[in-house]
C-alpha atoms as a PDB file:
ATOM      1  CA  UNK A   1      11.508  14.917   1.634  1.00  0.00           C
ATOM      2  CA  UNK A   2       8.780  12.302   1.292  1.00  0.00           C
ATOM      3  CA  UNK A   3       6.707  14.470  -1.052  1.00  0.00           C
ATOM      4  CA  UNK A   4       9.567  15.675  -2.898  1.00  0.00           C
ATOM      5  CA  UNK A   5      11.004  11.468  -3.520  1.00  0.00           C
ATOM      6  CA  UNK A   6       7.409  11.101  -4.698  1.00  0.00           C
ATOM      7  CA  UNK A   7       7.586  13.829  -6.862  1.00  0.00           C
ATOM      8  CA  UNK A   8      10.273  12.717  -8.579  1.00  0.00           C
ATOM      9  CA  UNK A   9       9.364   9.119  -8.745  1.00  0.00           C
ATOM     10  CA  UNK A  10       6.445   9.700 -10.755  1.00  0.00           C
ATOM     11  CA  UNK A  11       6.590   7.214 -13.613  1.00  0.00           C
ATOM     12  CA  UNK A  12       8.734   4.956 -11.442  1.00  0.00           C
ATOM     13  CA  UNK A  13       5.473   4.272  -9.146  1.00  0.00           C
ATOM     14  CA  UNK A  14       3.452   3.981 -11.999  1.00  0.00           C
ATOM     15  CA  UNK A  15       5.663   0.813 -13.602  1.00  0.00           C
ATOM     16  CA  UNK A  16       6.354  -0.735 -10.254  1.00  0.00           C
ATOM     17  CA  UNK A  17       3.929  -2.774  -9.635  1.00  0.00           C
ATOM     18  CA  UNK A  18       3.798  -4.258 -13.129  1.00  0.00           C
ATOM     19  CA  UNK A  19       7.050  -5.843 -11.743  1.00  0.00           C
ATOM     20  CA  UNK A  20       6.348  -6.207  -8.388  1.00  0.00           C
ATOM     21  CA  UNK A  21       2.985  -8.101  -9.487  1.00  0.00           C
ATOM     22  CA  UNK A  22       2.296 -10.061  -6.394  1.00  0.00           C
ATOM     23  CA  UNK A  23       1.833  -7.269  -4.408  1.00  0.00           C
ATOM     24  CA  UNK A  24      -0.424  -5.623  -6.972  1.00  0.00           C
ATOM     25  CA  UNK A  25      -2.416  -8.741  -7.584  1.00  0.00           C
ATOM     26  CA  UNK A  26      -2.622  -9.866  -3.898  1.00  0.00           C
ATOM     27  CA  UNK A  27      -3.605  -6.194  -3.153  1.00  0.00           C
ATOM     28  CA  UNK A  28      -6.361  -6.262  -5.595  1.00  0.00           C
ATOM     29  CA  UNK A  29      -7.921  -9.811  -4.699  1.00  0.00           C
ATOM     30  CA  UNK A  30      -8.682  -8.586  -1.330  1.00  0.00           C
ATOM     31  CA  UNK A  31      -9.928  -5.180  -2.194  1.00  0.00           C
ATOM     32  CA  UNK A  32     -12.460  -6.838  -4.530  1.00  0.00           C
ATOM     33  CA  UNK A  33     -13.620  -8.794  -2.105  1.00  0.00           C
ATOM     34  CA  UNK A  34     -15.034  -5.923  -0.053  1.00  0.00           C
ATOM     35  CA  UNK A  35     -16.792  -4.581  -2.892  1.00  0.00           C
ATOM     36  CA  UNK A  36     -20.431  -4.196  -4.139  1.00  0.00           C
ATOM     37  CA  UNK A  37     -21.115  -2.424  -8.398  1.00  0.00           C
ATOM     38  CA  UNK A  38     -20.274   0.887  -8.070  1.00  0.00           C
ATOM     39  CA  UNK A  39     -18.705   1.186  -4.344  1.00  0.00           C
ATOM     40  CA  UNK A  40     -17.662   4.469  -3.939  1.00  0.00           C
ATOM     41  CA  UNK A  41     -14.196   4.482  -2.907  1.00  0.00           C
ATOM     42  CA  UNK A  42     -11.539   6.406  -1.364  1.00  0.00           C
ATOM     43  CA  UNK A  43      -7.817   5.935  -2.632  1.00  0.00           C
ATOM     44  CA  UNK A  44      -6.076   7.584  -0.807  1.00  0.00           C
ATOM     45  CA  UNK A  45      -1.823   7.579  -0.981  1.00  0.00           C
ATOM     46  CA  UNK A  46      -2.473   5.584  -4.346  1.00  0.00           C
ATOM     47  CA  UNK A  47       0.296   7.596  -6.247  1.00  0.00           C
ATOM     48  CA  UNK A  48      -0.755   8.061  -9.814  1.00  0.00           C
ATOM     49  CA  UNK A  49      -3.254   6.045  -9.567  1.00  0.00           C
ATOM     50  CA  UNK A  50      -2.690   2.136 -10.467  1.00  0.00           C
ATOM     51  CA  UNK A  51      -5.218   0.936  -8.499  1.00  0.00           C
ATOM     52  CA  UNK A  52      -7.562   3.670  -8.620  1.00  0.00           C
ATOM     53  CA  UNK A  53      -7.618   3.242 -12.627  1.00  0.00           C
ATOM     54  CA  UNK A  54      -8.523  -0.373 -12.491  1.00  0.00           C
ATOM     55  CA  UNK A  55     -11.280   0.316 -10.079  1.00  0.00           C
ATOM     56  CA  UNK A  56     -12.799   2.723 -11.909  1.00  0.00           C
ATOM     57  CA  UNK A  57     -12.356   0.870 -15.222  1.00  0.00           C
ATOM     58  CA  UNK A  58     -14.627  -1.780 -13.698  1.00  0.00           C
ATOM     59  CA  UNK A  59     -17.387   0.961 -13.212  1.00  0.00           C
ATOM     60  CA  UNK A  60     -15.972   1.913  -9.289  1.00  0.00           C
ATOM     61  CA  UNK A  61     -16.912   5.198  -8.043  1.00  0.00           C
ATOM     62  CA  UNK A  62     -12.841   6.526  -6.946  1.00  0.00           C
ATOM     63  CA  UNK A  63     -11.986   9.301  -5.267  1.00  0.00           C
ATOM     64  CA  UNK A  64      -7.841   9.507  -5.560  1.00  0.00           C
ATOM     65  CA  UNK A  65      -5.905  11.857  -3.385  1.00  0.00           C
ATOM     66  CA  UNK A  66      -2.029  11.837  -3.036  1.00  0.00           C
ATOM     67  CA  UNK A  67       0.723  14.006  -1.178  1.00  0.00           C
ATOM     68  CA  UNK A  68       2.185  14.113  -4.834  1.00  0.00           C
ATOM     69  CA  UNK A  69       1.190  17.067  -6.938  1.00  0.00           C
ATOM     70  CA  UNK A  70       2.887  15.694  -9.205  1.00  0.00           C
ATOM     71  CA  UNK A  71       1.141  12.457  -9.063  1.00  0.00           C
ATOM     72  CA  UNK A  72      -1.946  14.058  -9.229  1.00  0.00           C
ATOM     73  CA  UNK A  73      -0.927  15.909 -12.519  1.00  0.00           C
ATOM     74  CA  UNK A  74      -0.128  12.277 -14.006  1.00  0.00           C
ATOM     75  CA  UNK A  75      -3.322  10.634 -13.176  1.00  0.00           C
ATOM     76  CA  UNK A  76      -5.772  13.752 -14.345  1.00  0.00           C
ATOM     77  CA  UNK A  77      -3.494  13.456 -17.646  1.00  0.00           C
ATOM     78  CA  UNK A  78      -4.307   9.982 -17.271  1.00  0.00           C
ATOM     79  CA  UNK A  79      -7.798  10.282 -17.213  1.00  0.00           C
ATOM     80  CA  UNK A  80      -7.865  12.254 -20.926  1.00  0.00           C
ATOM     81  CA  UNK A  81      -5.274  10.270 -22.588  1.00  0.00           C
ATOM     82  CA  UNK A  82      -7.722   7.320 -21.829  1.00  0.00           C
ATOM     83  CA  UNK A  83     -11.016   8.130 -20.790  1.00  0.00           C
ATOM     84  CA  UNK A  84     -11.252   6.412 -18.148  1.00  0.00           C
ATOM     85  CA  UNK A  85     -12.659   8.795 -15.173  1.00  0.00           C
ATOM     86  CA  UNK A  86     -12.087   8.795 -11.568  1.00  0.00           C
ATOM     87  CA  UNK A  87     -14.870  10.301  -8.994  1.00  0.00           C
ATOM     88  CA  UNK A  88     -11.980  12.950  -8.306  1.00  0.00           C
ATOM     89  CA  UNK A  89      -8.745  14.197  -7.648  1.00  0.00           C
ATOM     90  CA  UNK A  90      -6.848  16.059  -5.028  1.00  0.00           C
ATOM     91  CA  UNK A  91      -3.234  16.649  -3.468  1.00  0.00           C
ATOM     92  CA  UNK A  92      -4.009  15.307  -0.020  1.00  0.00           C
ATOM     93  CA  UNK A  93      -2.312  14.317   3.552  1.00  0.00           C
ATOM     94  CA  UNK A  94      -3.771  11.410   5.131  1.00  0.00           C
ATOM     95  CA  UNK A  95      -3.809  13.254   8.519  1.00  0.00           C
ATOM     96  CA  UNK A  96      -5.815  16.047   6.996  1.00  0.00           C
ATOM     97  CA  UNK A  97      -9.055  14.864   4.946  1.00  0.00           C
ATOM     98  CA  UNK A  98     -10.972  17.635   5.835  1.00  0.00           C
ATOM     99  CA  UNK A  99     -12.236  17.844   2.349  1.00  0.00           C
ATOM    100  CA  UNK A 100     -14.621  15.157   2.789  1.00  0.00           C
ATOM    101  CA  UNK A 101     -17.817  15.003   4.980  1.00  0.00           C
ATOM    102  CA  UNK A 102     -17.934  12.132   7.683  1.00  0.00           C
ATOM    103  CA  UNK A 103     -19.905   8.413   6.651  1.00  0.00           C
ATOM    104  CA  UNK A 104     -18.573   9.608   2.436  1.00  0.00           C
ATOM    105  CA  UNK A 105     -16.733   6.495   1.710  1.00  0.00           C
ATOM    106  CA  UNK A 106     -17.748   2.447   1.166  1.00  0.00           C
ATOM    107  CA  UNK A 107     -14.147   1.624   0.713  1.00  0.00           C
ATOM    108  CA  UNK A 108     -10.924   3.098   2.021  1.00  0.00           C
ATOM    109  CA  UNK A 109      -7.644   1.887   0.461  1.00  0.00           C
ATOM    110  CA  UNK A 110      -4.957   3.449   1.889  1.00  0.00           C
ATOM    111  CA  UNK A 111      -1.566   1.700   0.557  1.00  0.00           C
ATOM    112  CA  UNK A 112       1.073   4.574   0.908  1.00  0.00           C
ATOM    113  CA  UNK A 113       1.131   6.454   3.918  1.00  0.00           C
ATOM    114  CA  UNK A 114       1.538   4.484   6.617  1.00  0.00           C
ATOM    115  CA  UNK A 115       4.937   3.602   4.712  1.00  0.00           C
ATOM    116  CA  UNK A 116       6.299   6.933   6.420  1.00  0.00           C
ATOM    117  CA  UNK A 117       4.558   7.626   9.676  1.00  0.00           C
ATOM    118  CA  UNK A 118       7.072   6.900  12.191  1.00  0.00           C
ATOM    119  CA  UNK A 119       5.370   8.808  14.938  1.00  0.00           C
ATOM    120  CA  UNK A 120       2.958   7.118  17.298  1.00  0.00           C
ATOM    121  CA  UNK A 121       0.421   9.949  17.341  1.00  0.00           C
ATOM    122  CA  UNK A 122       0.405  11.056  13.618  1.00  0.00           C
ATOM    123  CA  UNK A 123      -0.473   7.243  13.068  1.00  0.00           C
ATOM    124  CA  UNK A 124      -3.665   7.364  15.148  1.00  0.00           C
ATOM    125  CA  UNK A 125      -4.546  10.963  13.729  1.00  0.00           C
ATOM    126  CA  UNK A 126      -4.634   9.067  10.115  1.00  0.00           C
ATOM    127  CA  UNK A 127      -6.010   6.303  11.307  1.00  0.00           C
ATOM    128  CA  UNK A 128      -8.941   8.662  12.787  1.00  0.00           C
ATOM    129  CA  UNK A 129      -9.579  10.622   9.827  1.00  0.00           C
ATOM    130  CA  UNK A 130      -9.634   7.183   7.479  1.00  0.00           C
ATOM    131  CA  UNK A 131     -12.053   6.136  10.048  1.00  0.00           C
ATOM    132  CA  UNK A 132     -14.431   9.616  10.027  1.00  0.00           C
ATOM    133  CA  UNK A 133     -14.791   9.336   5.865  1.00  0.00           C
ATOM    134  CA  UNK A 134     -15.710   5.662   5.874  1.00  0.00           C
ATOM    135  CA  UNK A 135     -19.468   5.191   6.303  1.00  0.00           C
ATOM    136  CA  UNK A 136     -20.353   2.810   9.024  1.00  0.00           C
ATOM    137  CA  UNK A 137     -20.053  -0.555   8.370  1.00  0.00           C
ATOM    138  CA  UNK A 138     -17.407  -0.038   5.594  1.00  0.00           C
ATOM    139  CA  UNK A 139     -14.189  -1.240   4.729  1.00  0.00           C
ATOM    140  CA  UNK A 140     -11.131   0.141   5.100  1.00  0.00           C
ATOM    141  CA  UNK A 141      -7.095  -1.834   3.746  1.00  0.00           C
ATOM    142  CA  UNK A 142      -4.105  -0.204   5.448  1.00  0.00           C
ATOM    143  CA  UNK A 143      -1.021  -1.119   3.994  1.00  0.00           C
ATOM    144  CA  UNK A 144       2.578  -1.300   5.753  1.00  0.00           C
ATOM    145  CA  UNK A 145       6.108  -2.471   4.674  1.00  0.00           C
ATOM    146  CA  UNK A 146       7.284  -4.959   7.260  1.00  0.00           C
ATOM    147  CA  UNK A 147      10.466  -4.710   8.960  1.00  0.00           C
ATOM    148  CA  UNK A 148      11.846  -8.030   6.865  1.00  0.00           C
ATOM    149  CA  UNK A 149      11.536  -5.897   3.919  1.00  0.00           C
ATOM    150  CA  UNK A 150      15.080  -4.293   3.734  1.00  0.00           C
ATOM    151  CA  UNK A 151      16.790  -7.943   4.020  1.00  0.00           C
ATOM    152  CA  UNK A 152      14.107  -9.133   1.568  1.00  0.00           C
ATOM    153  CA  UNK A 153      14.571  -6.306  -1.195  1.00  0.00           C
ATOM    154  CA  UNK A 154      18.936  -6.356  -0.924  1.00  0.00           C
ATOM    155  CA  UNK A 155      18.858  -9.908  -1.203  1.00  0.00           C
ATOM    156  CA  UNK A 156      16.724  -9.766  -4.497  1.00  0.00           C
ATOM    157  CA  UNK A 157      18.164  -7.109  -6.075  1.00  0.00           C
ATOM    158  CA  UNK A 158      21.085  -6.141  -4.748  1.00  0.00           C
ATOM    159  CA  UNK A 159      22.788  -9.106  -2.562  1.00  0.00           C
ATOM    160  CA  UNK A 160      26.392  -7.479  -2.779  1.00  0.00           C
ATOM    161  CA  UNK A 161      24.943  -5.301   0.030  1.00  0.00           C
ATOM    162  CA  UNK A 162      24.961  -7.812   2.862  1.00  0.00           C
ATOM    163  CA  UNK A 163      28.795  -6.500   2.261  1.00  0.00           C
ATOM    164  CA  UNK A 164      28.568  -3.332   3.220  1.00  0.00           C
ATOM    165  CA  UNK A 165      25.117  -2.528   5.029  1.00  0.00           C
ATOM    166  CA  UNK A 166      24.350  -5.670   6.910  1.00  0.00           C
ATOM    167  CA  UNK A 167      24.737  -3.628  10.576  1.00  0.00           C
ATOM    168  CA  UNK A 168      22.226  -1.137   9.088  1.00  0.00           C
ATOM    169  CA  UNK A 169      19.778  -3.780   7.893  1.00  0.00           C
ATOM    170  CA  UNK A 170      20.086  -5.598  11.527  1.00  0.00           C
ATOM    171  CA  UNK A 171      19.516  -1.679  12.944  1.00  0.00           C
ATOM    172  CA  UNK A 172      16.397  -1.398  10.263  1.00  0.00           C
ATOM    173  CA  UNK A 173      14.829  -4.258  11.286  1.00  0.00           C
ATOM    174  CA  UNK A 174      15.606  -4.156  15.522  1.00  0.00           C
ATOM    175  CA  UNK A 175      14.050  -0.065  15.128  1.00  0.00           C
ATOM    176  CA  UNK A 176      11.798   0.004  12.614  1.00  0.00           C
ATOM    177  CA  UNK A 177      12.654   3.003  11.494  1.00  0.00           C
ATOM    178  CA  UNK A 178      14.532   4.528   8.789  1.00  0.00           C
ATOM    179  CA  UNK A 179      16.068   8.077   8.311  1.00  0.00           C
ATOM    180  CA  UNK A 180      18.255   8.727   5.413  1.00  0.00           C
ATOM    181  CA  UNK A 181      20.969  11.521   5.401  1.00  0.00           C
ATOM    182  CA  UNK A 182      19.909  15.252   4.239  1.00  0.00           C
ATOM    183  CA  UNK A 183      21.212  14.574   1.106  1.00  0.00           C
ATOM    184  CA  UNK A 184      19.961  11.153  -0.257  1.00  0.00           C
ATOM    185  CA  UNK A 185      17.906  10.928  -3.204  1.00  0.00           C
ATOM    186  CA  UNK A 186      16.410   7.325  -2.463  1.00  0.00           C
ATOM    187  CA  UNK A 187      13.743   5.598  -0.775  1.00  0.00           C
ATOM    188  CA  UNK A 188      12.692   9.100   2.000  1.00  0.00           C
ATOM    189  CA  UNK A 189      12.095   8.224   5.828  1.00  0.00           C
ATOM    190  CA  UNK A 190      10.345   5.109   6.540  1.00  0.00           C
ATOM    191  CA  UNK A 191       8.482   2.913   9.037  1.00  0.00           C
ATOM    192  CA  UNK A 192       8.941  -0.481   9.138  1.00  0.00           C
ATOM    193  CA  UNK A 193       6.167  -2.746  10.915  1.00  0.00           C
ATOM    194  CA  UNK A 194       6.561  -5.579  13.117  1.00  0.00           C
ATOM    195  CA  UNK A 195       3.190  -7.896  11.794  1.00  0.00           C
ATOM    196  CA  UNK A 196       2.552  -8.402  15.059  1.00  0.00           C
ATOM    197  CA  UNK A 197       2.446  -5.000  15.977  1.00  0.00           C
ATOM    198  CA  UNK A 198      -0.256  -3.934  13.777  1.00  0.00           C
ATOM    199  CA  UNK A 199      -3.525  -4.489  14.969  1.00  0.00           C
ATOM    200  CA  UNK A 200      -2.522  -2.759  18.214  1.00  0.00           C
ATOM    201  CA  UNK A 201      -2.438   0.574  15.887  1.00  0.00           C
ATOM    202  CA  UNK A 202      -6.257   0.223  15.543  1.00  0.00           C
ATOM    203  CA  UNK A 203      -8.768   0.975  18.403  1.00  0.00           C
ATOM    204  CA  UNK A 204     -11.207  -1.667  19.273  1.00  0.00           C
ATOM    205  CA  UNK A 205     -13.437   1.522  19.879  1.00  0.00           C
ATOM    206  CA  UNK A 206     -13.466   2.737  16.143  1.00  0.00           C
ATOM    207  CA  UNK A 207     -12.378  -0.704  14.235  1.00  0.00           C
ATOM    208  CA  UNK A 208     -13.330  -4.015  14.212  1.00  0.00           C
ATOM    209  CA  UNK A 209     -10.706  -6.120  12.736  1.00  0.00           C
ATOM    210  CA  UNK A 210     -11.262  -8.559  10.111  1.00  0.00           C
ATOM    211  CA  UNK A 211      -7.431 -10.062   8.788  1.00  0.00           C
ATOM    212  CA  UNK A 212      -4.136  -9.550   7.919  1.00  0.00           C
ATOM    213  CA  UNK A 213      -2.920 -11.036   4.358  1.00  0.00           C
ATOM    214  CA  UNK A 214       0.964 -10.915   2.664  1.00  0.00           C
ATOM    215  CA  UNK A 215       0.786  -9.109  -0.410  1.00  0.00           C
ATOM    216  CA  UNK A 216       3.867 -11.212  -1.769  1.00  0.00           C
ATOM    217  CA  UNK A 217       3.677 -14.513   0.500  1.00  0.00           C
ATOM    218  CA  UNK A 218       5.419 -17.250   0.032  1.00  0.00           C
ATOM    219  CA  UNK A 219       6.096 -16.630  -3.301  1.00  0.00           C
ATOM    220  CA  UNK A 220       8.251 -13.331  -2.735  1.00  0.00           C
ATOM    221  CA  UNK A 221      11.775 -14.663  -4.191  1.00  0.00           C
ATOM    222  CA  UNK A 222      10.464 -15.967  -7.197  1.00  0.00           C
ATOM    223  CA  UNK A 223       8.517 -13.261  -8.029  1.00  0.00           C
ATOM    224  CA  UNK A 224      10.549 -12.150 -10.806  1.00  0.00           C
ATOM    225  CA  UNK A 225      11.405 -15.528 -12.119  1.00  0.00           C
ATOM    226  CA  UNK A 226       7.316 -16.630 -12.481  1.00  0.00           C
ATOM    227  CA  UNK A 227       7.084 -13.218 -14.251  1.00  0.00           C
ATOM    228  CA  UNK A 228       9.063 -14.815 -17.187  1.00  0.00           C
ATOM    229  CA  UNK A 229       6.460 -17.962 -16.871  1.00  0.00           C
ATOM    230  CA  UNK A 230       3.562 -18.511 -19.626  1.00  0.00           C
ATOM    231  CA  UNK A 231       0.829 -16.622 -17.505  1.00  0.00           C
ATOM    232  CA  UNK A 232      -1.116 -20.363 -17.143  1.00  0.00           C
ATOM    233  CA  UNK A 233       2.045 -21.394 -14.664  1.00  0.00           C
ATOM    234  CA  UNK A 234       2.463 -17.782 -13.624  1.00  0.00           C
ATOM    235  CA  UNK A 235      -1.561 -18.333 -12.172  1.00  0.00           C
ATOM    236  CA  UNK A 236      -1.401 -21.225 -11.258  1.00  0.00           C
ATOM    237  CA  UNK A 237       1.363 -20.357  -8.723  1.00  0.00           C
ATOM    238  CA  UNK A 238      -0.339 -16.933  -8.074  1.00  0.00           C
ATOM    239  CA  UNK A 239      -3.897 -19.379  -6.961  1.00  0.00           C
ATOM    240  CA  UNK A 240      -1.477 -21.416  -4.647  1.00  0.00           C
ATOM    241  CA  UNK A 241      -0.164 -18.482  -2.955  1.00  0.00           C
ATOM    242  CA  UNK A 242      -3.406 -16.730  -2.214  1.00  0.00           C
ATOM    243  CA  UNK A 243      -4.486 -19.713  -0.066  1.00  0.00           C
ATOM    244  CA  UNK A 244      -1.833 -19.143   2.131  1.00  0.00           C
ATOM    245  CA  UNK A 245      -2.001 -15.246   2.005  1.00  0.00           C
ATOM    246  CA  UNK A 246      -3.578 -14.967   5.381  1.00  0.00           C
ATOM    247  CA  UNK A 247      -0.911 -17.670   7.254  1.00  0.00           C
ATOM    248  CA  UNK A 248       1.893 -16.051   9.460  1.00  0.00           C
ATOM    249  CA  UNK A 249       4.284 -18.097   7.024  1.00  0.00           C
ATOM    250  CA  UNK A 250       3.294 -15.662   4.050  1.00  0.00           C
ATOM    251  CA  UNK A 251       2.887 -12.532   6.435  1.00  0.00           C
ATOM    252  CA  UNK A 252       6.403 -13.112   7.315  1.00  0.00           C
ATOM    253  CA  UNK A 253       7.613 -13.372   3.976  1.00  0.00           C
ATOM    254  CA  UNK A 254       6.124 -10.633   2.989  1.00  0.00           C
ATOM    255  CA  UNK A 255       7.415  -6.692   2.319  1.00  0.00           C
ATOM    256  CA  UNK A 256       3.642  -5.631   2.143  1.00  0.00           C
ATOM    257  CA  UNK A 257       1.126  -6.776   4.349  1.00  0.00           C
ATOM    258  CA  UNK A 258      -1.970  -5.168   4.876  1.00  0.00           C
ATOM    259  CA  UNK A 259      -4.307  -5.200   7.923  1.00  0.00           C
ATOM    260  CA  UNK A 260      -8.214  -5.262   7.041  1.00  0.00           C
ATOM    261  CA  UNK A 261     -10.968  -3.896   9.354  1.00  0.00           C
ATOM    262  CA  UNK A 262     -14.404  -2.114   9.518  1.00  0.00           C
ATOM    263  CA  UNK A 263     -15.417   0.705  10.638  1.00  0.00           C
ATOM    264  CA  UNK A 264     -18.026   0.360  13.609  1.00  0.00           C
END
């Protein structure tokens, strides 16, 4: 089901973030900040390949592997319509990165996956294999969608729904979890995290944390609004909000967050 949503969201994922532009821009602050000319990094859940694209643009070394064949189809068609070239491409599960040899990686993004692992122990087998293809020392940014995020995204786009789903939102956000019917054709099973939860995901023995940050902070309902801005208010506002990208206050106003460690 997840594959198949992903599948058929193709040039939906590609277009989303040029809307949802805090969380891209956030995202992308952070990841640069971990990053020497030429890192050679390791996309991996990066859809069609937003972020992978910009990297490499900049003259990164990206490796881009998705559960989405047909992701995978868009970004290699990507790659001739523009000429800009990745390191690589490949359908790929997080849990199963057998393709690469141990130590490979400076940089591990991995903004995707952990969207959809509801189960304890698949979690640590993906965290385990992001771990083996970093090389010591390096980087890794997992992403997760917090459990505000259902209240946060109805109330944006679609308030009318505190009509109608407001028991499922409280159940959402009390479980974490969400599992569609057989037959829905939206957003696939999903994991919601608790911020506070996260670093506990991440063994002191293979990972030595470094921070969390909100990807769209404090400035999440107005997101859409400051897109209509003249880009000098829209980053000026943007500036603001990255200073308070690492405070519980933007955490917990946040969809995205992402946890940042090192691999020891």
């Amino acid at each position: 089901m997840i594959r198949d949503f992903y599948n058929n969201s193709v040039e939906q994922e590609w277009t989303r973030l040029d809307n949802r532009w805090l969380e891209f821009e956030t995202s992308y602050f952070y990841i640069k900040n971990h990053l020497t000319p030429e890192s050679n990094i390791l996309d991996i859940g990066g859809g069609p390949g937003k972020y992978a694209f910009r990297l490499a643009a900049e003259g990164h070394k990206v490796f881009l592997g998705d559960l989405s064949e047909n992701s995978i189809a868009f970004a290699n068609d990507y790659q001739i319509k523009t000429g800009i070239q990745l390191a690589g491409t490949q359908q790929l599960d997080v849990c199963d990165l057998r393709t690469f040899e141990e130590n490979t990686f400076d940089t591990v993004i991995c903004f995707g996956p952990f969207y959809h692992i509801q189960d304890e122990a698949q979690r640590e087998l993906a965290l385990k294999e992001l771990h083996r293809v970093t090389k010591p020392g390096g980087t890794i940014l997992v992403a997760f969608i917090t459990h505000y995020a259902p209240i946060y995204d109805f109330v944006k786009g679609k308030p009318e729904a505190i009509l109608s789903k407001k028991e499922q939102m409280k159940y959402w956000y009390s479980t974490g979890t969400y599992n569609p019917t057989q037959n829905n054709k939206g957003f696939p099973t999903a994991f919601f995290a608790r911020p506070q939860d996260v670093p506990s995901f991440f063994s002191n023995e293979l990972f030595n944390p470094l921070y969390m940050f909100g990807c769209e902070g404090i400035l999440n309902q107005s997101e859409q609004h400051l897109l209509a801005q003249p880009e000098q208010i829209r980053n000026a506002w943007f500036q603001l909000s990255l200073e308070f990208a690492k405070t519980a206050i933007s955490i917990n106003s946040s969809e995205h967050i992402v946890f940042v460690v090192k691999k020891r």
